[in-house]
N, C-alpha and C. Protein backbone atom coordinates (compact mmCIF):
# COMPACT_ATOMS: atom_id res chain seq x y z
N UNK A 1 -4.94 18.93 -11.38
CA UNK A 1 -5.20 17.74 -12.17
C UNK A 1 -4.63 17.93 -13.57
N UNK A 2 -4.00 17.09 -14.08
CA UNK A 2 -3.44 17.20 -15.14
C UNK A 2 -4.35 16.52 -16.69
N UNK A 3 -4.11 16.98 -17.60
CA UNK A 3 -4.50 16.22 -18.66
C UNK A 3 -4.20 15.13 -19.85
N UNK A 4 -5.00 14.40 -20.09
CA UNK A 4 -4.54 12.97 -20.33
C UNK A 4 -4.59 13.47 -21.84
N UNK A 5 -3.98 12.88 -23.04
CA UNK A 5 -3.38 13.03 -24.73
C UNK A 5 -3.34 11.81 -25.14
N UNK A 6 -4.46 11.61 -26.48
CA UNK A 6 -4.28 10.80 -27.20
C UNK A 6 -3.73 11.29 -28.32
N UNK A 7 -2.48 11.33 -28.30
CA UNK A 7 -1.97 11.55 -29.83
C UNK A 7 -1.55 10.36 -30.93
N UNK A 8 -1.99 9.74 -31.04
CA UNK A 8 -1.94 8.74 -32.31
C UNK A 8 -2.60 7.37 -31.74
N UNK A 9 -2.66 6.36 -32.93
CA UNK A 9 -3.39 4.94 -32.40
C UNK A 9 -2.58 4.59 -33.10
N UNK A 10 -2.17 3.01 -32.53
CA UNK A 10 -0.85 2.09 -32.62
C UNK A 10 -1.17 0.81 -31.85
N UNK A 11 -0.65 0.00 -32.75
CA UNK A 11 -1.02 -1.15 -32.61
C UNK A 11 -0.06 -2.27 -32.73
N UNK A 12 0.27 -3.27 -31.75
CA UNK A 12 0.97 -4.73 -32.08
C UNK A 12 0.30 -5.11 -33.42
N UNK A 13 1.75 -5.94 -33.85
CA UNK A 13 0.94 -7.07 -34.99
C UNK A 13 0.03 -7.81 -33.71
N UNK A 14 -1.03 -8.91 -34.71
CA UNK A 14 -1.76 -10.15 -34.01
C UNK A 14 -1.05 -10.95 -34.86
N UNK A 15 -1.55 -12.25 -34.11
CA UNK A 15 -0.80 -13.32 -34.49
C UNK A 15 -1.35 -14.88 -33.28
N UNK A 16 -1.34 -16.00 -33.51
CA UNK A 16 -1.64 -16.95 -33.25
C UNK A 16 -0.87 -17.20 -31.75
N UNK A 17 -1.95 -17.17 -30.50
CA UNK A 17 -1.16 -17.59 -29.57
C UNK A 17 -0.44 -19.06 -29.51
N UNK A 18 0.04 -19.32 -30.51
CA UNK A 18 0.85 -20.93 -29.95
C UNK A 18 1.93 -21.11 -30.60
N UNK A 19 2.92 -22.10 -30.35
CA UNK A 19 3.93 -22.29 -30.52
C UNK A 19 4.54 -22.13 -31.90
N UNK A 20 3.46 -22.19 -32.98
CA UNK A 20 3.91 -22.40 -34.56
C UNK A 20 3.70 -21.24 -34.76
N UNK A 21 3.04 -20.30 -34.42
CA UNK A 21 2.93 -18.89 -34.42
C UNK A 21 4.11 -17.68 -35.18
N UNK A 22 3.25 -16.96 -35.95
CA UNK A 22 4.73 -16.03 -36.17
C UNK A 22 5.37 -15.25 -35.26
N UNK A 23 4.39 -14.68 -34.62
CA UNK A 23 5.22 -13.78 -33.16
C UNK A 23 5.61 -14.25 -32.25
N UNK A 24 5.22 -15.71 -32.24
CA UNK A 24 5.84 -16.72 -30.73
C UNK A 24 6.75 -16.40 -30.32
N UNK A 25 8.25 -16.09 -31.14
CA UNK A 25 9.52 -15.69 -30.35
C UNK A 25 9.55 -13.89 -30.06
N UNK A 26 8.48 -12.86 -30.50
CA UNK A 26 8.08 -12.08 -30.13
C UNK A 26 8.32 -11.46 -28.82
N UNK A 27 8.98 -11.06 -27.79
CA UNK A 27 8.23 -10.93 -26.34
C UNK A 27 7.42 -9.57 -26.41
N UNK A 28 6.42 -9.80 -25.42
CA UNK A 28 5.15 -8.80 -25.79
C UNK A 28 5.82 -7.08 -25.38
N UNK A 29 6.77 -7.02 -24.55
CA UNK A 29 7.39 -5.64 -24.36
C UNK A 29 7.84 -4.79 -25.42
N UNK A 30 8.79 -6.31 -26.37
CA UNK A 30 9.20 -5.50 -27.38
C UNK A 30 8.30 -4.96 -28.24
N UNK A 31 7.44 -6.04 -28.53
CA UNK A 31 6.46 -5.24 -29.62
C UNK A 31 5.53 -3.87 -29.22
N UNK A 32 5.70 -3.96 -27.89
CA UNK A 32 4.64 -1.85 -27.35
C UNK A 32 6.43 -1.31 -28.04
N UNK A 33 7.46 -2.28 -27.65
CA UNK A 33 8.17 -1.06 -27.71
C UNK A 33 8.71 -0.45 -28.79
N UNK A 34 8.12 -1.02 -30.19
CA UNK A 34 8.16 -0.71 -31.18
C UNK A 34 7.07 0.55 -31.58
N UNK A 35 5.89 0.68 -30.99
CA UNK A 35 4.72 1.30 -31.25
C UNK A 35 5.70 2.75 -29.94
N UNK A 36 6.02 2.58 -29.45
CA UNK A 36 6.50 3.69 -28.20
C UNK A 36 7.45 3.93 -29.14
N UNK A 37 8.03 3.60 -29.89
CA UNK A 37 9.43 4.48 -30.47
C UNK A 37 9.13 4.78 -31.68
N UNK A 38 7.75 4.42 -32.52
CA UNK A 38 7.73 4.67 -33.32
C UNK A 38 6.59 5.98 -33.44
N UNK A 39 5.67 6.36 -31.79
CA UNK A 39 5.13 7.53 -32.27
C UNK A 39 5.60 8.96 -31.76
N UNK A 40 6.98 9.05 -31.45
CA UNK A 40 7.58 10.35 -31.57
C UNK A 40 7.70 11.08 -32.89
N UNK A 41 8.28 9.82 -33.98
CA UNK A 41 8.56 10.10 -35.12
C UNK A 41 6.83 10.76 -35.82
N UNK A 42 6.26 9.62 -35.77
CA UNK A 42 4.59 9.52 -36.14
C UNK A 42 4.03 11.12 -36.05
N UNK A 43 4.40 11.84 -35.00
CA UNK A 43 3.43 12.41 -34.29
C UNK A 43 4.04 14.09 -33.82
N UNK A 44 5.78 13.45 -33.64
CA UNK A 44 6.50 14.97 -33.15
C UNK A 44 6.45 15.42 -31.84
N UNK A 45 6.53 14.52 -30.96
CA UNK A 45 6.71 15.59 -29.43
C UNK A 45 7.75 14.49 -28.88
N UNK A 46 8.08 15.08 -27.55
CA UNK A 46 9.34 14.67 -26.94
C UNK A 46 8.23 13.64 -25.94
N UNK A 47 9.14 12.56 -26.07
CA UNK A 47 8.97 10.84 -25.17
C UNK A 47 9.05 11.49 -23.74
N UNK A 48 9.58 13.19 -23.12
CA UNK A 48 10.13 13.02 -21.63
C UNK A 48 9.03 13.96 -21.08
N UNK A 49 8.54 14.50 -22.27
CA UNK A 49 6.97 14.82 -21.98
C UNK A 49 6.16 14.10 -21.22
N UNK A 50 6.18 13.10 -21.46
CA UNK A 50 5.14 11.64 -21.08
C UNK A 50 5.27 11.87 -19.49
N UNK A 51 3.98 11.29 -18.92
CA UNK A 51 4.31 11.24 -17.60
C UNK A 51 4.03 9.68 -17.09
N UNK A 52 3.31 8.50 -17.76
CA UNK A 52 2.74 7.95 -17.63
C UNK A 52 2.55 7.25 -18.91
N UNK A 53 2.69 5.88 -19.41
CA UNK A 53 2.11 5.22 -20.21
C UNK A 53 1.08 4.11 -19.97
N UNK A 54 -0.06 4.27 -20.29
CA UNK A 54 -1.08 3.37 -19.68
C UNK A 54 -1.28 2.81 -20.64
N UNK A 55 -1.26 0.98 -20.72
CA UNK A 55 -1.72 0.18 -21.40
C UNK A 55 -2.41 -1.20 -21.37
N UNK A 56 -3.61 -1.50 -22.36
CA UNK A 56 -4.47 -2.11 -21.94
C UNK A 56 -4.17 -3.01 -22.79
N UNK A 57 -3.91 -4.41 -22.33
CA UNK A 57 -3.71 -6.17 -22.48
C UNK A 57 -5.13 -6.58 -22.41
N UNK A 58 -5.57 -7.39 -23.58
CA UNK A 58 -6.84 -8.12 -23.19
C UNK A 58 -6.46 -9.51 -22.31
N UNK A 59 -5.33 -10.15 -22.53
CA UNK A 59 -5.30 -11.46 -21.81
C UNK A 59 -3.71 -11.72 -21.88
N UNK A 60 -3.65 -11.23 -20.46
CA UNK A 60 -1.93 -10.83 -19.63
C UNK A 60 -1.67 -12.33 -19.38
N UNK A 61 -0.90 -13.02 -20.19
CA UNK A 61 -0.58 -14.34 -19.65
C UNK A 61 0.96 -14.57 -20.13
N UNK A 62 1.37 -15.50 -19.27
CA UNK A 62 2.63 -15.85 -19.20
C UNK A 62 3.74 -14.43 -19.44
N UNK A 63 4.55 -13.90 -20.55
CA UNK A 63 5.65 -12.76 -20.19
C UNK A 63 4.51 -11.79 -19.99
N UNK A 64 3.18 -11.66 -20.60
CA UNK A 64 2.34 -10.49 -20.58
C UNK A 64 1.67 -10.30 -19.38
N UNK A 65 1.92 -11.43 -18.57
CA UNK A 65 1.22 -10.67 -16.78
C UNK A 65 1.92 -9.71 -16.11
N UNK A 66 3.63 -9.39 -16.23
CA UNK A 66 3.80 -8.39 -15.74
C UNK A 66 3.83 -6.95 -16.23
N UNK A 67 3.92 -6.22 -16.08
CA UNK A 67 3.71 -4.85 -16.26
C UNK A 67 4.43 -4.45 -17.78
N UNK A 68 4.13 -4.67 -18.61
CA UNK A 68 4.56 -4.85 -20.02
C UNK A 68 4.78 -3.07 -20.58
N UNK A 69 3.88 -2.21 -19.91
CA UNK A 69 4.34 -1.21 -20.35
C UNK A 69 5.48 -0.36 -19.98
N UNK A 70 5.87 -0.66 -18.34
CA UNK A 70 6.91 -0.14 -18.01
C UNK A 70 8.03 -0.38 -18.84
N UNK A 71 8.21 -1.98 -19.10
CA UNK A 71 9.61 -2.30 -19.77
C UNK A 71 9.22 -1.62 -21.38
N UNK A 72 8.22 -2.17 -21.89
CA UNK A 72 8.02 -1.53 -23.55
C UNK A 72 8.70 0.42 -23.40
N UNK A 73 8.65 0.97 -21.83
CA UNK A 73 8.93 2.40 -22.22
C UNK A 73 10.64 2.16 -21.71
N UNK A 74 11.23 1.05 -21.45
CA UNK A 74 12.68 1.47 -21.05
C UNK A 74 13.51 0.62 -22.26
N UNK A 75 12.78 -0.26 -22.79
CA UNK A 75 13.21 -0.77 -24.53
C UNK A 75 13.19 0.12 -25.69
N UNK A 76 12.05 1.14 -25.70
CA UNK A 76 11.80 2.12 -26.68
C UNK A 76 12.55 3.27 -25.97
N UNK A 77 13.56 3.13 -25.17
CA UNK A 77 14.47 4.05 -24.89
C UNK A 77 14.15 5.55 -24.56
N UNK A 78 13.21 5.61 -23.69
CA UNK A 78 11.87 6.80 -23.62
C UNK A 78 12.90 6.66 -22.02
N UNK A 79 12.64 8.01 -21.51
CA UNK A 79 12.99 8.51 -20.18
C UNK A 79 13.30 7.43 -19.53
N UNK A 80 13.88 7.69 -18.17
CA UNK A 80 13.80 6.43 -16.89
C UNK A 80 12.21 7.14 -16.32
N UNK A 81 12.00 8.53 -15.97
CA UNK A 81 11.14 8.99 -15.31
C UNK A 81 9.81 8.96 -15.74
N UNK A 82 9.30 8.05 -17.07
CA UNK A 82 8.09 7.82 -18.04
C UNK A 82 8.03 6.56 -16.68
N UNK A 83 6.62 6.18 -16.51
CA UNK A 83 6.00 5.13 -15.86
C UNK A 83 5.20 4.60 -16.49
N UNK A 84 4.86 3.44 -16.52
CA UNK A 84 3.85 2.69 -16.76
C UNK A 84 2.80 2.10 -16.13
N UNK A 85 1.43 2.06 -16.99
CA UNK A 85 1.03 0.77 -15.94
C UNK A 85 0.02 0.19 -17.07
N UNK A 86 -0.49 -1.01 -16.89
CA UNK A 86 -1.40 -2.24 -17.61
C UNK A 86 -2.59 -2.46 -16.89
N UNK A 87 -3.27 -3.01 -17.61
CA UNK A 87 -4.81 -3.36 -16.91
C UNK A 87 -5.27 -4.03 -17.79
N UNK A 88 -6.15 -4.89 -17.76
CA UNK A 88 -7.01 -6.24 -18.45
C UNK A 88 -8.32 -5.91 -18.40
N UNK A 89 -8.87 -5.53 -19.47
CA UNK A 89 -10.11 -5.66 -19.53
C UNK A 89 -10.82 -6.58 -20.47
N UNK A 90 -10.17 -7.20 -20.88
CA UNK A 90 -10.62 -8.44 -22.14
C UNK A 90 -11.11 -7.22 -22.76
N UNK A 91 -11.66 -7.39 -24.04
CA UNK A 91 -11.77 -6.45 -25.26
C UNK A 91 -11.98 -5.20 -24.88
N UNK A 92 -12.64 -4.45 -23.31
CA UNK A 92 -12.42 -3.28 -23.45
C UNK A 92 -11.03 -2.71 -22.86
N UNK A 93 -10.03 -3.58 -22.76
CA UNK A 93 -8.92 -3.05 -22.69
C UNK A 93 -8.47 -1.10 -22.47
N UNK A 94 -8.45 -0.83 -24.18
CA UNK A 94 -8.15 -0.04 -24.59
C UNK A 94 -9.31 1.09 -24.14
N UNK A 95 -10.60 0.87 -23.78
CA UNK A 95 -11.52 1.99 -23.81
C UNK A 95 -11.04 2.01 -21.86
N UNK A 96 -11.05 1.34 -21.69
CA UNK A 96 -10.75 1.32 -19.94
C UNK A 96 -9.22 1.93 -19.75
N UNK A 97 -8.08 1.82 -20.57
CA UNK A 97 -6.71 2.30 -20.12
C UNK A 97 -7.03 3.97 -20.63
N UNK A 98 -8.03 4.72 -21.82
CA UNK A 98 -8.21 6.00 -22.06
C UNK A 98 -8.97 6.34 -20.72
N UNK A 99 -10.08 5.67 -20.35
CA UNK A 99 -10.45 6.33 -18.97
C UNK A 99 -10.03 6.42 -18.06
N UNK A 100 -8.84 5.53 -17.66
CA UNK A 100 -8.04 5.39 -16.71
C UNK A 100 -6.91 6.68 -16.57
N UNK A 101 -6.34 6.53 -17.69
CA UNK A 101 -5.31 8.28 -18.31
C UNK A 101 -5.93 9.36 -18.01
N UNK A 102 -7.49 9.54 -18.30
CA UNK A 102 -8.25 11.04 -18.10
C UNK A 102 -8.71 11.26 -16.93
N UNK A 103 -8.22 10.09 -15.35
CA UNK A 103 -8.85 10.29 -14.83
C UNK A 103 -7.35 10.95 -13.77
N UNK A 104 -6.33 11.16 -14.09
CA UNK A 104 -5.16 11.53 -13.94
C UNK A 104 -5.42 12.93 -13.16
């Protein structure tokens, strides 16, 4: 069994889901894939380390229903062999994708 690493917390901007919105032209991949390329620098270890990026969406709708972390790790230019995966937990999102990683 392997072990799961939280090395840093990172975060999308927020922003107004609707059309007048500042992030509207946003797509939700790019913005993980800004937070994925920005905590090698952050933090210091190699992206091919990774075995797995697990990330938690409170409300996966429209580009955000599909698997947003896979592409956020092939935009942030991280391995082909890094995987992803997403899960919805409405606000516990994030406490459900750390239990999900440790249970690896």
């Amino acid at each position: 069994m392997g072990t799961a690493y939280i090395v840093d917390a990172v975060r999308t901007p927020r922003g107004k889901g609707k059309e007048t919105g500042g992030l509207h032209g946003a797509h939700p991949h790019r913005l993980v894939a800004t937070c994925l390329a920005a905590l090698p620098e952050r933090v210091d270890f190699d992206p091919g380390d990774v075995e797995d990026v697990v990330l938690g969406c409170v409300i996966p709708v429209n580009e955000q229903g599909g698997v947003i972390s896979r592409h956020a790790v092939l935009e942030a230019t991280w391995p082909q062999h890094v995987t992803g995966v997403m899960l919805s937990r409405y606000c516990g999102s994030a406490q459900q994708a750390d239990k999900l990683a440790a249970m690896v």
